[in-house]
C-alpha atoms as a PDB file:
ATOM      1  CA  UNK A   1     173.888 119.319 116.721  1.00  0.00           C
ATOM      2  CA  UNK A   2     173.615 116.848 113.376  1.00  0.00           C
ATOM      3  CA  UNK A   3     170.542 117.983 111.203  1.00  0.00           C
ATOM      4  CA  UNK A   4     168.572 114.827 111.830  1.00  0.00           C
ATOM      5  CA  UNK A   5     168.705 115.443 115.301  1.00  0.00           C
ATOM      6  CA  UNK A   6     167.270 119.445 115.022  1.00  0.00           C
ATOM      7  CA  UNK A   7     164.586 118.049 112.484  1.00  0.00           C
ATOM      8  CA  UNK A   8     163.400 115.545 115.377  1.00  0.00           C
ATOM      9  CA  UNK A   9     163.060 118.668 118.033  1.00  0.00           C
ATOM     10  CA  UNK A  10     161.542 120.804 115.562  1.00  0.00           C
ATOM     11  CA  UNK A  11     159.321 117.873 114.950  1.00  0.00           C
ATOM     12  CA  UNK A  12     158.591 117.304 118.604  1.00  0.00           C
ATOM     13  CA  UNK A  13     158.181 120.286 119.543  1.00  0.00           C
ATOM     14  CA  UNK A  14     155.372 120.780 116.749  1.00  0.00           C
ATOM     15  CA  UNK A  15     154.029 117.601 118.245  1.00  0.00           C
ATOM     16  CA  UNK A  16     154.383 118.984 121.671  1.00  0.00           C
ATOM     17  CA  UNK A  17     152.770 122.143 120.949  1.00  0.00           C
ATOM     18  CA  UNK A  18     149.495 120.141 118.568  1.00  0.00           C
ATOM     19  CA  UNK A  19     149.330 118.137 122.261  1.00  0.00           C
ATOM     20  CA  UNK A  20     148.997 120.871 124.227  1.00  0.00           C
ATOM     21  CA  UNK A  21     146.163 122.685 121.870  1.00  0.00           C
ATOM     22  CA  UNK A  22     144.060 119.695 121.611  1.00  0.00           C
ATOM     23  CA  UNK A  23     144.004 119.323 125.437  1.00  0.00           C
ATOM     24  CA  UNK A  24     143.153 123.041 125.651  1.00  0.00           C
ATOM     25  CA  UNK A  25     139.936 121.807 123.363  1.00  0.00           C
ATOM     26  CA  UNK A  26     138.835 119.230 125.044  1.00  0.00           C
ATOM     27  CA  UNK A  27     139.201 121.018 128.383  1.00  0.00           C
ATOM     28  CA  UNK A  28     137.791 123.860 127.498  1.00  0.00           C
ATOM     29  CA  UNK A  29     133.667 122.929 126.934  1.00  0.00           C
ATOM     30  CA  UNK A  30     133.116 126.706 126.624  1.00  0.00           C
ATOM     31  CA  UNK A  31     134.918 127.732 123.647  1.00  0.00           C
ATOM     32  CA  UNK A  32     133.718 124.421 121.337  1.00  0.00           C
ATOM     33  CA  UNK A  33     130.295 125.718 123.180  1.00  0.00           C
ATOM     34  CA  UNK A  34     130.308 129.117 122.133  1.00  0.00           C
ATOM     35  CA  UNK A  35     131.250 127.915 118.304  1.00  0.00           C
ATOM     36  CA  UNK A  36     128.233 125.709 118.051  1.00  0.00           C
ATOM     37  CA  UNK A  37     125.951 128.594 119.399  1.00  0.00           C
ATOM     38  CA  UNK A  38     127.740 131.048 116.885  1.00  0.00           C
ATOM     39  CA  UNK A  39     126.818 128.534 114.413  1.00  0.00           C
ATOM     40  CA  UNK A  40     123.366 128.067 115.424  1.00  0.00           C
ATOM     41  CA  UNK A  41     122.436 132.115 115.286  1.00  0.00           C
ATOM     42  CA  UNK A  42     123.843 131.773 111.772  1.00  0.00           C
ATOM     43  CA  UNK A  43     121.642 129.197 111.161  1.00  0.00           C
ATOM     44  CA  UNK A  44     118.713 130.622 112.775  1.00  0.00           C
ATOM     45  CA  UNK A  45     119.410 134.193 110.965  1.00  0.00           C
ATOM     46  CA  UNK A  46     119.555 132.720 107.538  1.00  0.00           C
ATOM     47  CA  UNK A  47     116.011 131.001 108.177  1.00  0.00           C
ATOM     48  CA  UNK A  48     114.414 134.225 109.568  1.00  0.00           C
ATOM     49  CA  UNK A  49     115.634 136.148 106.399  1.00  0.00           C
ATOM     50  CA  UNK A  50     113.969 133.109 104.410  1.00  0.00           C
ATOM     51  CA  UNK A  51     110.705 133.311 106.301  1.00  0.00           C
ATOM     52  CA  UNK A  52     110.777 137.027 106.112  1.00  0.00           C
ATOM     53  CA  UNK A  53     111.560 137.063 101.958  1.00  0.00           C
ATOM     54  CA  UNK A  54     108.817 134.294 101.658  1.00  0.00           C
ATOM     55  CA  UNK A  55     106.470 136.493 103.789  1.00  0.00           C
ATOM     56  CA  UNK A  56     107.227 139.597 101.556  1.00  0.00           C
ATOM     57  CA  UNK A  57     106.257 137.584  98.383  1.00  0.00           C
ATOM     58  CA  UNK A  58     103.017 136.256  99.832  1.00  0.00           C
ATOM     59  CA  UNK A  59     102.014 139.941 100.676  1.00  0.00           C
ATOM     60  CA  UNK A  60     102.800 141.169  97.099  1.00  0.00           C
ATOM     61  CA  UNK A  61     100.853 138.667  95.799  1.00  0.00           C
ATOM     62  CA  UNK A  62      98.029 139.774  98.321  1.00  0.00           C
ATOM     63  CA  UNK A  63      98.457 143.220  97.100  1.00  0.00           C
ATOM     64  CA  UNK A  64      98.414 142.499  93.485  1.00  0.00           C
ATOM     65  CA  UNK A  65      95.083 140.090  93.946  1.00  0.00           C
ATOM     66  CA  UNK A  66      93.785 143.631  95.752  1.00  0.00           C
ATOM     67  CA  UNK A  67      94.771 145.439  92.766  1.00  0.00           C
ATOM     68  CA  UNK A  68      92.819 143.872  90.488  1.00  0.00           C
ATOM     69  CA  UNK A  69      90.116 143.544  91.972  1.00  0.00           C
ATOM     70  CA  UNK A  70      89.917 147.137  92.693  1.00  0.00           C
ATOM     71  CA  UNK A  71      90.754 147.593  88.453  1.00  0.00           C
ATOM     72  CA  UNK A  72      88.163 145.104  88.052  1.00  0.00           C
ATOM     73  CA  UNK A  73      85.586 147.475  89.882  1.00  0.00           C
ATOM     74  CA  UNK A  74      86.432 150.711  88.358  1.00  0.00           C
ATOM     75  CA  UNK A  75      85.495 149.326  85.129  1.00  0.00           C
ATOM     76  CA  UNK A  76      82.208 148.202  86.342  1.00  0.00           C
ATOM     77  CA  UNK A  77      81.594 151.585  87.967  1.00  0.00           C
ATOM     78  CA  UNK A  78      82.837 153.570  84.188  1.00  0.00           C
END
């Protein structure tokens, strides 16, 4: 067998195979499924970390208003 002619079965073969695992894709809903989902938790765990971070911040702000108004009492009271 010449060289061109083991290039082109290589090459088909590749072809062959690239076939085959795009029909496995398309036929297969529940993997491309299952990726978007995995996707979406990461989504959706990012945001809850955001909400939760932002909700830590507003309570230190709460406690430091608290804070000073409790300093601010003290010296009223001394």
């Amino acid at each position: 067998m010449c060289n061109r002619h083991y290039n082109q079965l290589i090459a088909s073969n590749y072809f062959h195979r690239h076939l085959l695992n795009l029909n496995s894709q398309r036929h297969n809903p529940k993997r491309q499924v299952g990726k978007q989902l995995c996707e979406v938790g990461i989504q959706t765990s990012e945001s809850i970390i955001q909400d939760l971070e932002n909700y830590v911040i507003l309570l230190q702000e709460q406690l430091n208003k608290k804070i000073s108004e409790i300093e601010d009492l003290q010296k009223h009271l001394d």
